[in-house]
Every structure is written in C-alpha cells, then in structure tokens.
C-alpha atoms as a PDB file:
ATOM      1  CA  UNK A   1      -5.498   4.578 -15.057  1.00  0.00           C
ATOM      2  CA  UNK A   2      -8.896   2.645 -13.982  1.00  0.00           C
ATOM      3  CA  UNK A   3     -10.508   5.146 -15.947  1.00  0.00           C
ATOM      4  CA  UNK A   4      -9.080   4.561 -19.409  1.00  0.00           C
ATOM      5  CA  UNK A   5     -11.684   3.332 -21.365  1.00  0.00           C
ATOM      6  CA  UNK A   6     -10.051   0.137 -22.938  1.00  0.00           C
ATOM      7  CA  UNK A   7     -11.579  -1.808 -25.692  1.00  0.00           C
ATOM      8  CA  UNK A   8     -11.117  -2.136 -29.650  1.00  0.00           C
ATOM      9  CA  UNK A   9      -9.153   0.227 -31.704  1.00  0.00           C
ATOM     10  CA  UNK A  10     -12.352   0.925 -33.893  1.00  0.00           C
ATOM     11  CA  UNK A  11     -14.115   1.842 -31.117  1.00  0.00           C
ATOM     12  CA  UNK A  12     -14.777   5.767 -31.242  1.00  0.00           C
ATOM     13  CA  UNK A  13     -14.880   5.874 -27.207  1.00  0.00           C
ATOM     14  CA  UNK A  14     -11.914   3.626 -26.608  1.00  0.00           C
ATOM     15  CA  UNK A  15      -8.288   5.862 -25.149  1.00  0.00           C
ATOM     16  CA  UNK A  16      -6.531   2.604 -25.222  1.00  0.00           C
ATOM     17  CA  UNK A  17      -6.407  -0.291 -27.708  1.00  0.00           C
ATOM     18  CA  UNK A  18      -4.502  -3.195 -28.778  1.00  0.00           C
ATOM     19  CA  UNK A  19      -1.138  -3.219 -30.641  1.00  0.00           C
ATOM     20  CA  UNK A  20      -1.376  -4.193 -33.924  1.00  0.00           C
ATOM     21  CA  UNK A  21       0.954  -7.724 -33.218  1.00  0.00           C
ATOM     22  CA  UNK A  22       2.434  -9.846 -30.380  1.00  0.00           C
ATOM     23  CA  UNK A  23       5.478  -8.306 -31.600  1.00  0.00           C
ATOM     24  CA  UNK A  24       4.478  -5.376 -31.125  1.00  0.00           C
ATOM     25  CA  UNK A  25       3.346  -5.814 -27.770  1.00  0.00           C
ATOM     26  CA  UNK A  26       7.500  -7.458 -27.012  1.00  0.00           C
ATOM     27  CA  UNK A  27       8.984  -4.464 -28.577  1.00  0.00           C
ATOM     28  CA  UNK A  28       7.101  -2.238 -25.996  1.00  0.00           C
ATOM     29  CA  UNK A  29       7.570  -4.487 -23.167  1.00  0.00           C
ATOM     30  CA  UNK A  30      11.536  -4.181 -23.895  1.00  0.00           C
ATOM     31  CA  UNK A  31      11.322  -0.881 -23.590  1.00  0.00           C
ATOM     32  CA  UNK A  32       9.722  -0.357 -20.696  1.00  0.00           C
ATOM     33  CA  UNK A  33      12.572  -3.159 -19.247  1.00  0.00           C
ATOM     34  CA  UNK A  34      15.445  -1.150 -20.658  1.00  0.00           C
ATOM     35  CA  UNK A  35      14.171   1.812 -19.529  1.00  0.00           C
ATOM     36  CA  UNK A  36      13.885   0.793 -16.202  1.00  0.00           C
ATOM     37  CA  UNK A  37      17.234  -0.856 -15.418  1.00  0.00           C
ATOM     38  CA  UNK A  38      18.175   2.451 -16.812  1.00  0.00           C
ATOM     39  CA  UNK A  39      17.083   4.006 -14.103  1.00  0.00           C
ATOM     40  CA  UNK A  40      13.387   5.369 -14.986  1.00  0.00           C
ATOM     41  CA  UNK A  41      10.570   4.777 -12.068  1.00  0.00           C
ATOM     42  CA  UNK A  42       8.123   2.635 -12.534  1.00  0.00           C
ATOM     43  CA  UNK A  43       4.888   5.573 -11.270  1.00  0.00           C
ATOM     44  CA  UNK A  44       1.947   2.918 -11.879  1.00  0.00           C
ATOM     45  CA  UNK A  45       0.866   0.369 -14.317  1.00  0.00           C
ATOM     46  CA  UNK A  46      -2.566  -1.242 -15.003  1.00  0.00           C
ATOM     47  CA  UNK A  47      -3.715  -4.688 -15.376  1.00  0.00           C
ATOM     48  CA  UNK A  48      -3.221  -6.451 -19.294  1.00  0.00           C
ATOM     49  CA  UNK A  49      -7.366  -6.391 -19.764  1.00  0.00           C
ATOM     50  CA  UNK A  50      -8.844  -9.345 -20.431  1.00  0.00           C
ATOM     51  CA  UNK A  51      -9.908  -8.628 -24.423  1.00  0.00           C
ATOM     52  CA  UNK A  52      -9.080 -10.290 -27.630  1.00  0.00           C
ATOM     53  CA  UNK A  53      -5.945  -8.547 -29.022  1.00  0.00           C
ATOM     54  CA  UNK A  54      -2.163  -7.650 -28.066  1.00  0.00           C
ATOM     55  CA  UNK A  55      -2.764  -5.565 -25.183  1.00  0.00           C
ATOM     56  CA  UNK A  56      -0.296  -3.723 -22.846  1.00  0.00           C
ATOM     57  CA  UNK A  57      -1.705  -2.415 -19.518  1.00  0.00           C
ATOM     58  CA  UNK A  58      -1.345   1.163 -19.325  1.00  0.00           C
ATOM     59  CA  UNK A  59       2.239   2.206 -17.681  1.00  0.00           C
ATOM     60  CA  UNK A  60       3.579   5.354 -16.146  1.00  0.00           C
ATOM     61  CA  UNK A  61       7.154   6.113 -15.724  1.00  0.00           C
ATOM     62  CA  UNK A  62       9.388   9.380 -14.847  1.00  0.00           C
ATOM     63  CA  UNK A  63      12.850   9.872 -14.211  1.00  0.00           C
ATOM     64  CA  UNK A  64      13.649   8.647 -17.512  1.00  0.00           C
ATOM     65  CA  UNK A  65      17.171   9.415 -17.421  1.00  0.00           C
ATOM     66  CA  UNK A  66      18.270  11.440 -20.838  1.00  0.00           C
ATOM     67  CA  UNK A  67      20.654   8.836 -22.004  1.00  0.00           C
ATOM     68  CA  UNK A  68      17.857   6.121 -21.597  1.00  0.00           C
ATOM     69  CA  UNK A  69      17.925   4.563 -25.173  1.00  0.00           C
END
C-alpha cells in the first residue's frame, strides 16, 4: 500500500484521495468496525496521510463473511 500515490482528488496521478466529508470518512470507518467484529481479517492498513482533507488510510480485508452487512 506504500505505493499508492495519495494526494488530491483533482490530481490526475493520485489512486487515492480524500472523502468528500468527515462524515464520510465515519461512515467508512463503521464499516470497516462492523465488518470486522463480523468476522472479516484485517490483511493490512496504511497510515491516515498527513494532507488537508478527510482521509482514510488504505485498508485490506478478506474473509468477509457473506452475511457481513
């Protein structure tokens, strides 16, 4: 994941931006939580960079179990 290029979402060379709000950025974190204590695995997540914006740090899971809401 070190070599996602992170940056803004105007950017023609960035793979990962911000989300557009703060609640955005809860809404995915929720999921990733519920998701978990549902039983997915947690495979690797990056750091939150250190830009202006709502970013979440890049996050792998598997196992996600097909009842997961």
């Amino acid at each position: 994941m070190t070599s996602l290029r992170v940056g803004a979402g105007i950017d023609p060379s960035t793979e990962l931006g911000p989300l557009i709000d703060s609640a955005a950025r809860g809404r995915v974190d929720e999921a990733l939580t519920t998701a978990l204590d549902q039983g997915a695995r947690l495979r690797g997540q990056g750091a939150t960079p250190d830009l202006p914006g709502h970013f979440f740090p890049a996050t792998v899971i598997d196992d996600v179990p097909a009842t997961a809401s």
